[in-house]
Protein backbone atom coordinates (compact mmCIF):
# COMPACT_ATOMS: atom_id res chain seq x y z
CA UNK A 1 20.23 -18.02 30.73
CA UNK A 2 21.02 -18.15 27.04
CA UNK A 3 20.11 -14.94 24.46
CA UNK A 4 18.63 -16.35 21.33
CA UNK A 5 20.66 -14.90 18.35
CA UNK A 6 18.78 -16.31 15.98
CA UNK A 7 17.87 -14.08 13.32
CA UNK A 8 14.52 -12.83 12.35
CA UNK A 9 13.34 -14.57 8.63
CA UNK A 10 11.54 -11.97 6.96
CA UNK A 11 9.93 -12.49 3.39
CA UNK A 12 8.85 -9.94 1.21
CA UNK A 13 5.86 -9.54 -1.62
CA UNK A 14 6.95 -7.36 -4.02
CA UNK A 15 11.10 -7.28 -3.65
CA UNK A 16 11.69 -4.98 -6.67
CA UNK A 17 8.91 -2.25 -6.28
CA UNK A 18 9.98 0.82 -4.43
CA UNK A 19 9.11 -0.48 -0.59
CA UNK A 20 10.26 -3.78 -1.22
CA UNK A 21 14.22 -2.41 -2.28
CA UNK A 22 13.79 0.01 0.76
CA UNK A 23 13.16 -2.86 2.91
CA UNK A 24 16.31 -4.81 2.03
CA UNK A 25 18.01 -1.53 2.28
CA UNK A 26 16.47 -1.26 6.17
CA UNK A 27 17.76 -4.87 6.74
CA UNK A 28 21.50 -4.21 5.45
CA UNK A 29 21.30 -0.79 7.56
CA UNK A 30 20.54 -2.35 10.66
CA UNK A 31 23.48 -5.41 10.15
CA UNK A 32 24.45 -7.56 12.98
CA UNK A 33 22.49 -10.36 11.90
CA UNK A 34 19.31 -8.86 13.42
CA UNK A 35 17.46 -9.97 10.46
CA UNK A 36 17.67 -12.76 7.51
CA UNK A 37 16.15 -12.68 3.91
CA UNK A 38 14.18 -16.31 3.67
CA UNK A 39 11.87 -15.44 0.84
CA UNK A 40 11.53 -13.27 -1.89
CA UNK A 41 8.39 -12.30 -4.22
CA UNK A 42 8.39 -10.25 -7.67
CA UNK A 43 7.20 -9.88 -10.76
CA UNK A 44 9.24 -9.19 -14.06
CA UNK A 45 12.03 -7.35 -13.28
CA UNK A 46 14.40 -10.14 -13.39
CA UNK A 47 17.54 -8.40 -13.50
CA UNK A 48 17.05 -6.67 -9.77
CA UNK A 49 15.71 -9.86 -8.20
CA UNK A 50 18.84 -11.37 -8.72
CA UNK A 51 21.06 -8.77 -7.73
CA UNK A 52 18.55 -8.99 -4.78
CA UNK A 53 18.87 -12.98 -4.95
CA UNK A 54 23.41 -12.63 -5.01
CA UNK A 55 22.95 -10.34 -1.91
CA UNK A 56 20.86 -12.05 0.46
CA UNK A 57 20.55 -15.86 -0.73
CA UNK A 58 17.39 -16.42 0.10
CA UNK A 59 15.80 -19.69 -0.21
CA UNK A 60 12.48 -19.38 -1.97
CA UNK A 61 11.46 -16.43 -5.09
CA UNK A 62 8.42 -16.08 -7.09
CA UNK A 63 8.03 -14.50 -9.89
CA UNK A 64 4.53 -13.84 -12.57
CA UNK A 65 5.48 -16.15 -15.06
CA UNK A 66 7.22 -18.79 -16.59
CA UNK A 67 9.80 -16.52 -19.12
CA UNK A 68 10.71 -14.63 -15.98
CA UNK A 69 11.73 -17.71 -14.12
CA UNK A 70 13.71 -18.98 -16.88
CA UNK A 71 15.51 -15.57 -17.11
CA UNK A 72 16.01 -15.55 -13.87
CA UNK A 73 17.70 -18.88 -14.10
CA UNK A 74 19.77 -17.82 -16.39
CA UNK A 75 21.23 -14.58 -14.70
CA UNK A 76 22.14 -16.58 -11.93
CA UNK A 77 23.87 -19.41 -13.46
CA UNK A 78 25.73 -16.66 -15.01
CA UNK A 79 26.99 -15.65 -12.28
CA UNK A 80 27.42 -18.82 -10.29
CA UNK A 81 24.86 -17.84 -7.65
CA UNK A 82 22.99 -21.04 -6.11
CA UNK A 83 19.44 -21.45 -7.66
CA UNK A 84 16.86 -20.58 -4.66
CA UNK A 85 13.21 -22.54 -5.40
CA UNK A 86 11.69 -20.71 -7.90
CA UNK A 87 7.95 -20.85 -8.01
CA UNK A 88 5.54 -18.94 -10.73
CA UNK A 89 2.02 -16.89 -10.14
CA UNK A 90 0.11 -16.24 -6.94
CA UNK A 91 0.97 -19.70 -6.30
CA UNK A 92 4.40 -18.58 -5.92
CA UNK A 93 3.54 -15.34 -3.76
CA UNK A 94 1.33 -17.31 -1.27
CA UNK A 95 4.44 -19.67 -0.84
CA UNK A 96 6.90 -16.95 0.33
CA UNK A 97 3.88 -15.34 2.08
CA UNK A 98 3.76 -18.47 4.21
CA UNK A 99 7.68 -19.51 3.96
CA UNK A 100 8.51 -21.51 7.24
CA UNK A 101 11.12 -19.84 8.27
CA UNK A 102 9.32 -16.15 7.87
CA UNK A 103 8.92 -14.53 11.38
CA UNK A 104 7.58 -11.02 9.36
CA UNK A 105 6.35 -10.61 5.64
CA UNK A 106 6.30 -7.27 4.41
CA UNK A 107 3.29 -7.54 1.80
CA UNK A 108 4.41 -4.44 -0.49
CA UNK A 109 3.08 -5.64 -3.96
CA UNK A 110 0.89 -2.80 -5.59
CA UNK A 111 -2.95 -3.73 -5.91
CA UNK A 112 -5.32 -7.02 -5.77
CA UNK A 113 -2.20 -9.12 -6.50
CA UNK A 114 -1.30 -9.32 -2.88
CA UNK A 115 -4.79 -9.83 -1.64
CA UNK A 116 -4.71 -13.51 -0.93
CA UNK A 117 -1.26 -14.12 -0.18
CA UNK A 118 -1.52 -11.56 2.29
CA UNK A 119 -4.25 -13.34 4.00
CA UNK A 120 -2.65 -16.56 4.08
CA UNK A 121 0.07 -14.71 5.80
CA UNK A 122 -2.26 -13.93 8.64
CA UNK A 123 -3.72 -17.15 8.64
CA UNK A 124 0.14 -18.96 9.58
CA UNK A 125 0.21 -16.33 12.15
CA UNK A 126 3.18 -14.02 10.96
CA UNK A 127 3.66 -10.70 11.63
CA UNK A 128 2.61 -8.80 8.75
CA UNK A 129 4.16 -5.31 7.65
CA UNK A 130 1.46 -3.81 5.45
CA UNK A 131 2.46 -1.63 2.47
CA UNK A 132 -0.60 -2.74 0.32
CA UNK A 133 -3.36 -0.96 1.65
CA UNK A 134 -5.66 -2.42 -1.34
CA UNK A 135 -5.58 -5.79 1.00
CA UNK A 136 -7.68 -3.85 4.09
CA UNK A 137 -9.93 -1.81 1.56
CA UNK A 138 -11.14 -5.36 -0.64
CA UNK A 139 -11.52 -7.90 2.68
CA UNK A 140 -10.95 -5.68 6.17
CA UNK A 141 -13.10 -7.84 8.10
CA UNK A 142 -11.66 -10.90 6.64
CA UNK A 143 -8.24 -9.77 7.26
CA UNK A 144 -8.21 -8.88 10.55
CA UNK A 145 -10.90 -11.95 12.10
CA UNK A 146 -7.90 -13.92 10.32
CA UNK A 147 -5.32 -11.73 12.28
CA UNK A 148 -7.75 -12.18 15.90
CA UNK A 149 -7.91 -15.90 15.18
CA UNK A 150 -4.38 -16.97 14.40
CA UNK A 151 -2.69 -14.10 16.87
CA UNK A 152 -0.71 -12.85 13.80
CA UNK A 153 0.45 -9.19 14.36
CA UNK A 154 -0.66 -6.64 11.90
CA UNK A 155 1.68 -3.07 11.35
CA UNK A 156 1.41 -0.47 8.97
CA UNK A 157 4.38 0.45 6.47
CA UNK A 158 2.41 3.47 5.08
CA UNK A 159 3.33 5.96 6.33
CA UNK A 160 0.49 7.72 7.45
CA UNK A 161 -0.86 4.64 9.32
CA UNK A 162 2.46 4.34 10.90
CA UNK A 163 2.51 7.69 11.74
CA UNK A 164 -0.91 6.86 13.75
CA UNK A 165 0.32 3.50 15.59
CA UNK A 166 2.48 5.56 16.63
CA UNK A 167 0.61 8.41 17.99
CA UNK A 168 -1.59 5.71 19.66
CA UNK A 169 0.75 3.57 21.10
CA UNK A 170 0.57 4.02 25.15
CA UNK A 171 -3.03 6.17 24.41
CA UNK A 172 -5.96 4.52 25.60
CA UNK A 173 -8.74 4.46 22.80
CA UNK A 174 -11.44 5.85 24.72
CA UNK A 175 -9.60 9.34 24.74
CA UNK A 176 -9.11 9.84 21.38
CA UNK A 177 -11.76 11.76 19.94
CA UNK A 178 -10.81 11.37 16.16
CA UNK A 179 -7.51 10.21 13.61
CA UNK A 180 -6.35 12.64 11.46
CA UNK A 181 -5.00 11.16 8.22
CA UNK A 182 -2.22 13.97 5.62
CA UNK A 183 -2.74 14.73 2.29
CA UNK A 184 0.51 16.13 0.39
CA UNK A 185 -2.57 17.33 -2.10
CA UNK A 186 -0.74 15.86 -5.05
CA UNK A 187 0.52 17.21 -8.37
CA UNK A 188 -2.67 18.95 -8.86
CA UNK A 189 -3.83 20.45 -5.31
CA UNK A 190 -4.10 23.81 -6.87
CA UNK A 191 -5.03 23.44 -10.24
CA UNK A 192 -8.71 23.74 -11.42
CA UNK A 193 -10.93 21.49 -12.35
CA UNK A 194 -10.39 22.24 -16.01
CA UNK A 195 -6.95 21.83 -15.76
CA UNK A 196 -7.30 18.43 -14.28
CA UNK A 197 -9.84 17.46 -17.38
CA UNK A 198 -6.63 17.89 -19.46
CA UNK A 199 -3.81 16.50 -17.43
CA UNK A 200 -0.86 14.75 -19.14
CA UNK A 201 0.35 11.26 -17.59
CA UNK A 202 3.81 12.81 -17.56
CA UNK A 203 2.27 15.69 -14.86
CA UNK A 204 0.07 13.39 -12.95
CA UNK A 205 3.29 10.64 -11.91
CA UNK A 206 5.27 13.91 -11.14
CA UNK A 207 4.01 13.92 -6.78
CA UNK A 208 5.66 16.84 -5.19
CA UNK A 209 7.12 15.14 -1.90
CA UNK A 210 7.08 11.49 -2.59
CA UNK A 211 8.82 8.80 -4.92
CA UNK A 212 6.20 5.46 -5.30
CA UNK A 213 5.23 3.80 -8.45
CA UNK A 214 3.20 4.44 -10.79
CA UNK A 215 -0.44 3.29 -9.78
CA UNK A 216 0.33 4.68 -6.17
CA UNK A 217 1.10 8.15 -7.65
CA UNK A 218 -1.78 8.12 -9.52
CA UNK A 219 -3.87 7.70 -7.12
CA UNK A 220 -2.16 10.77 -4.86
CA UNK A 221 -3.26 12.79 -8.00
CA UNK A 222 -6.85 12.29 -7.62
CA UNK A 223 -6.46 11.88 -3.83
CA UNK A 224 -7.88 8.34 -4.57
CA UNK A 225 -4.81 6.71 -2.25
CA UNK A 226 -6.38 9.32 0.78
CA UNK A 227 -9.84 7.73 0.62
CA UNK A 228 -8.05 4.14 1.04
CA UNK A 229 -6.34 4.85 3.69
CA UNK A 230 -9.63 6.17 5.23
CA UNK A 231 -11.07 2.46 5.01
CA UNK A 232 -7.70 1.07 6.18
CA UNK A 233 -7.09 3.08 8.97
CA UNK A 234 -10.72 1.93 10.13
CA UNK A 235 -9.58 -1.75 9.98
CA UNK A 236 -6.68 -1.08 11.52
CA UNK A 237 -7.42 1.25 14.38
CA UNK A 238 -11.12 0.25 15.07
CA UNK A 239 -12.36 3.75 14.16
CA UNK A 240 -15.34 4.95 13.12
CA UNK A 241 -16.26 6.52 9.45
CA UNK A 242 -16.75 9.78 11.27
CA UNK A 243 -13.62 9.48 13.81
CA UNK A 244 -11.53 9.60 10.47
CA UNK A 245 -10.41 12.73 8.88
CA UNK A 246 -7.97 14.03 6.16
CA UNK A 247 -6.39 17.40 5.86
CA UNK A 248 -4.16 18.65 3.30
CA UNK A 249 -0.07 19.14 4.33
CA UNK A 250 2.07 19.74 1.57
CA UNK A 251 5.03 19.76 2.76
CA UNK A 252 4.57 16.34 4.47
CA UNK A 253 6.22 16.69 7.17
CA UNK A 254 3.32 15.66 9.67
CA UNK A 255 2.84 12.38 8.32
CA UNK A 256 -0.89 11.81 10.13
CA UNK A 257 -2.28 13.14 14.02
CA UNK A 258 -4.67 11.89 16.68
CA UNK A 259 -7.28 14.35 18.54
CA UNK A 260 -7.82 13.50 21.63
CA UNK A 261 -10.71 14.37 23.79
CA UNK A 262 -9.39 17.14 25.51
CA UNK A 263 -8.72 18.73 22.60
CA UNK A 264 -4.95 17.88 22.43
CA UNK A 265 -3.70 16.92 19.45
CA UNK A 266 -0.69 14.89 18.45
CA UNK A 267 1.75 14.43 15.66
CA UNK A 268 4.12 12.53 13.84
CA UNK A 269 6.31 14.06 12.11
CA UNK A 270 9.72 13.04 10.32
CA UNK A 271 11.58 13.05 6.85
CA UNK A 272 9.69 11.95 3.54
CA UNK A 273 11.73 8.91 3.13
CA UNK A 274 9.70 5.32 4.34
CA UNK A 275 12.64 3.65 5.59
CA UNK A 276 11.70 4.85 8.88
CA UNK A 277 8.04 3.45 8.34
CA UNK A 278 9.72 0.09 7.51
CA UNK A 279 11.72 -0.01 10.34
CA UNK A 280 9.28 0.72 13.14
CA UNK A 281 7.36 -2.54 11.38
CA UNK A 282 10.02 -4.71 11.30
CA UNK A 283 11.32 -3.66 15.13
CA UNK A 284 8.51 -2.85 16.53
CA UNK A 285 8.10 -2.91 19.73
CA UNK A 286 11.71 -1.89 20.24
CA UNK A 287 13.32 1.51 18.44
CA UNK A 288 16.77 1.06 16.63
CA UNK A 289 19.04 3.76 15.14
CA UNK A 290 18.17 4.64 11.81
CA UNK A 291 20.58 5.54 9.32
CA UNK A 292 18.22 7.96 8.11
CA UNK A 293 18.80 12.10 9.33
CA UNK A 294 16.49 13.12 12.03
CA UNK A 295 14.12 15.90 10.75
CA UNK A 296 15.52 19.70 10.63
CA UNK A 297 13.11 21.96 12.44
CA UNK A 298 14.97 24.85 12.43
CA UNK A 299 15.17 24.13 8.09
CA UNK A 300 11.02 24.45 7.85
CA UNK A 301 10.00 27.34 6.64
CA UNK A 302 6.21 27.29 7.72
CA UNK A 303 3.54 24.14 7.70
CA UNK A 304 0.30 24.57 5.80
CA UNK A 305 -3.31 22.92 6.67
CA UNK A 306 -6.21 22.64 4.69
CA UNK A 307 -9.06 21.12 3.87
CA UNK A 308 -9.35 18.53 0.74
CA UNK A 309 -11.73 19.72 -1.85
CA UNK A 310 -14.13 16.73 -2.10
CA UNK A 311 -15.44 18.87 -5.59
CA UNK A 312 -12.06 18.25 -7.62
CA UNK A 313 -11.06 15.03 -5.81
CA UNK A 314 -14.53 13.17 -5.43
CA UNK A 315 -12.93 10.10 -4.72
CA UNK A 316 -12.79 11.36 -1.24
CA UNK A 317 -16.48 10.79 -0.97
CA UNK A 318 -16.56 7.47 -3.13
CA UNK A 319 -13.89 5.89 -0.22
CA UNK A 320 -16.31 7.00 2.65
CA UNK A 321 -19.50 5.80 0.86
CA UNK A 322 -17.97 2.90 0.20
CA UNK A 323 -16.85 2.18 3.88
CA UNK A 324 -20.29 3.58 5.18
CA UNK A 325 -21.93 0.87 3.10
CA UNK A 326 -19.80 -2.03 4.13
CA UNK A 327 -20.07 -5.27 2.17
CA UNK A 328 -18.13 -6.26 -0.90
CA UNK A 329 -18.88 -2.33 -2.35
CA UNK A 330 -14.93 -1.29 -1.28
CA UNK A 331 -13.88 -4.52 -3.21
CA UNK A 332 -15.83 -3.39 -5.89
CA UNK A 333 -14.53 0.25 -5.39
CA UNK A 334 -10.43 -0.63 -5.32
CA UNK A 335 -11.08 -2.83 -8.24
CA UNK A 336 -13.31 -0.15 -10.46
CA UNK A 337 -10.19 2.49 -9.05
CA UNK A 338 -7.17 0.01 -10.51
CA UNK A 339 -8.59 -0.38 -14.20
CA UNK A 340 -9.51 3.31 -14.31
CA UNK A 341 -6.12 3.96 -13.18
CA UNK A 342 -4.46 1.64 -15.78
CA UNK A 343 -6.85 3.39 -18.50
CA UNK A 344 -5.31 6.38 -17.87
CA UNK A 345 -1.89 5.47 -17.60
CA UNK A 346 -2.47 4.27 -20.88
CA UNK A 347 -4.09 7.41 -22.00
CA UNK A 348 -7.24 6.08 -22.54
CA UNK A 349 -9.62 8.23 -20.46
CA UNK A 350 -8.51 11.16 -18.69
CA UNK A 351 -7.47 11.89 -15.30
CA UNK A 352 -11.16 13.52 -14.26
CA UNK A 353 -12.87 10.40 -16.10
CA UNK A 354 -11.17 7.92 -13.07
CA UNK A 355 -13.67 8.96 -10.22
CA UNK A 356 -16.52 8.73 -13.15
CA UNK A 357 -15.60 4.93 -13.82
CA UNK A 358 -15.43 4.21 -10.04
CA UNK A 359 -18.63 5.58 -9.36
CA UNK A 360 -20.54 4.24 -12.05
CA UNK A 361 -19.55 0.47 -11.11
CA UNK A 362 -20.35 1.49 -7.48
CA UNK A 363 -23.86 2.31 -8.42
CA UNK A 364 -24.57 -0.92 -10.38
CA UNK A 365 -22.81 -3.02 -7.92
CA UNK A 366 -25.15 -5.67 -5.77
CA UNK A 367 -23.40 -6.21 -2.34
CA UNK A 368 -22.37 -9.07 -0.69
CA UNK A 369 -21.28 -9.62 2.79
CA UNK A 370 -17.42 -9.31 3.05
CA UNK A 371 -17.10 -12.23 5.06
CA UNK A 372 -15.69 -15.14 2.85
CA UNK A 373 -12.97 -15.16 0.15
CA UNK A 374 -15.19 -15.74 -2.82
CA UNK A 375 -17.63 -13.03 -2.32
CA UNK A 376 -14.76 -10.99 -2.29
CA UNK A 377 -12.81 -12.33 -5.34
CA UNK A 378 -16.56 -12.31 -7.32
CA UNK A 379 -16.65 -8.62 -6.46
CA UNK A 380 -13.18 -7.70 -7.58
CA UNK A 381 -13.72 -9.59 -11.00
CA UNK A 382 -17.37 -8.17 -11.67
CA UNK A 383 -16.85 -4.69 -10.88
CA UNK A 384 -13.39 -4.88 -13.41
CA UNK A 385 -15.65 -6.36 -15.62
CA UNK A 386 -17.58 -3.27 -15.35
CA UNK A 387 -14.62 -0.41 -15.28
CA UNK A 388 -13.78 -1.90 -18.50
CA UNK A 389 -16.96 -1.45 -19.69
CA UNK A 390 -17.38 1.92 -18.65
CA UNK A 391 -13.64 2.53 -19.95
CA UNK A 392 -14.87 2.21 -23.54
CA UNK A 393 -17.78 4.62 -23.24
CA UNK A 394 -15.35 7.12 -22.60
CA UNK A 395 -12.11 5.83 -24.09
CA UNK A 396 -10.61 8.46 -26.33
CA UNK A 397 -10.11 8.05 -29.88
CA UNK A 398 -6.64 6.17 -31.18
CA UNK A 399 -4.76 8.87 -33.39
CA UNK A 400 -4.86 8.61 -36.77
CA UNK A 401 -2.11 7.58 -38.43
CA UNK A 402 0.42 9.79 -39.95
């Protein structure tokens, strides 16, 4: 009988963002040809994609728009590398999402932008590693009757859904009495409210345990990324709104737990570093070496638990209303959450104004059922149409000039 050598074609949304590198970094760790780089997908940051591009040849990349591609051209005829296909847009992303030759696609782009290619992912029946837990929150039901119909497999990258695939893998569902998602508690876990009123940008992208971008630290700041993963661990693991909990760990070393119904509970716990999350996706079911050190437990000092405090993070309770209610309302949510986010970033509003812009384009939002593409996409555009909206009421004043 003949072993087939033949290496796994992955393709990956969102190549130069922070899980995207620390894929690549996974694949070249592992070696032996286990795995081959067939697509890749990224926005403007041209130079990395093609030191990405000399490193792993492969034969597709997208990036946003036209001056990228011809940069990207140009870097690479500089340095005699082989033009892959270059394609612009989401037209671009839904072709490496779908690339022929891609066994896995790691969707790691940051917000709506990965929505659709994501899907279409599922639909060609790939195995999809899921870093962009926006995709679950806008279309869950959509995304996994796609995943059901096709028999595409669907594994977490975050890392406190990994964590819990983990801690459920073997465990039959009926014993588990609830999930148990971490909080790190963010930059501002013990600051008051009226500190929070009048935090910087600078503090907010400072998280204590983690390195992500920008809009994904943000969101750990107002605990905003905690109440997603509430709606995608519920479209992941089939759990009910009130199955689902969140305590606050700062350290982060327990990266989520499962309760069973004997009262047992178990953890997963490991280094802060999401190679290992990456990994398990990409090898799953098997378990490879990792190049990563194994957690110290003789280095921890203590582990702290407690509850979040749904008073200065309210966006707790906007994530759970919003999955209680169904519909197109968590479309309307994510996409009310990402301009509020961007406002701030751009010191527009501050950081206690976010949950305020959220929740006012949840209450004028008119719900749809979830259950086809445009209802979705309508949602997403109306309720941004709203944040911004709701962005100037409280938009601060530009300076004056000097």
């Amino acid at each position: 009988m003949t072993v087939n050598t033949k290496p796994i074609g992955v393709a990956i949304l969102g190549s130069t963002g922070s899980i995207g590198c620390n894929t690549l970094r996974v694949i070249e760790s592992l070696g032996g040809g286990q795995f081959r780089v067939v697509a890749l997908g990224a926005g403007h940051n041209v130079q990395l994609l093609a030191d990405q591009i000399a490193a792993h040849l492969p034969e597709l990349v997208s990036v946003e728009t036209e001056d990228a591609a011809q940069d990207l051209r140009a870097k690479l005829f500089e340095r005699d590398i082989d033009l892959p296909r270059i394609i612009i847009g989401e037209a671009g992303l839904i072709e490496v999402a779908t690339h022929a030759q891609a066994d896995c696609v790691v969707s790691a782009t940051v917000g709506a932008v990965g929505f659709v290619p994501t899907l279409r992912a599922l639909e060609a029946g790939k195995r999809v590693a899921l870093a962009n837990k926006e995709t679950l929150v806008m279309a869950g039901e959509l995304m996994t009757q796609a995943a059901s119909k096709s028999g595409a497999e669907l594994l977490p990258v975050d890392s406190e859904h990994n964590a819990l695939h983990q801690c459920l893998r073997g465990e039959k569902r009926s014993e588990v009495r609830r999930i148990i998602l971490t909080a790190s508690g963010g930059p501002f876990r013990t600051r008051t409210k009226k500190q929070m009123q009048d935090a910087t940008v600078s503090e907010a992208l400072h998280h204590p345990t983690w390195n992500m971008g920008a809009k994904i630290t943000i969101d750990s700041a107002t605990l905003m990324n905690k109440g997603l993963e509430v709606i995608e661990a519920h479209w992941l693991f089939g759990f009910k709104p009130e199955q689902i909990d969140i305590v606050v760990h700062p350290e982060s070393v327990v990266h989520s737990m499962i309760e069973l119904v004997d009262g047992s509970v178990m953890a997963q716990m490991g280094v802060t570093d999401m190679r290992h999350a990456i990994q398990y996706a990409l090898t799953y079911p098997d378990r490879h070496g990792c190049e990563l050190p194994p957690l110290d437990l003789t280095a921890l000092s203590a582990l702290h638990f407690e509850p979040p405090d749904t008073d200065r993070f309210p966006c707790i309770a906007l994530a759970y209303r919003a999955l209680r209610a169904g519909g197109t309302l968590p479309a309307a949510m994510n996409a009310a959450n990402e301009e509020a986010v961007q406002a701030f970033i751009d010191e527009r509003i501050s950081l206690t104004d976010i949950p305020l812009v959220i929740e006012a384009v949840m209450d004028s939002h008119r719900s749809q059922l979830a259950t086809e593409l445009t209802a979705i996409l309508e949602a997403d555009e109306s309720a941004r149409l709203s944040a911004a909206a709701e962005i100037q009421k409280l938009s601060k004043p530009a300076p004056l000039p000097a």
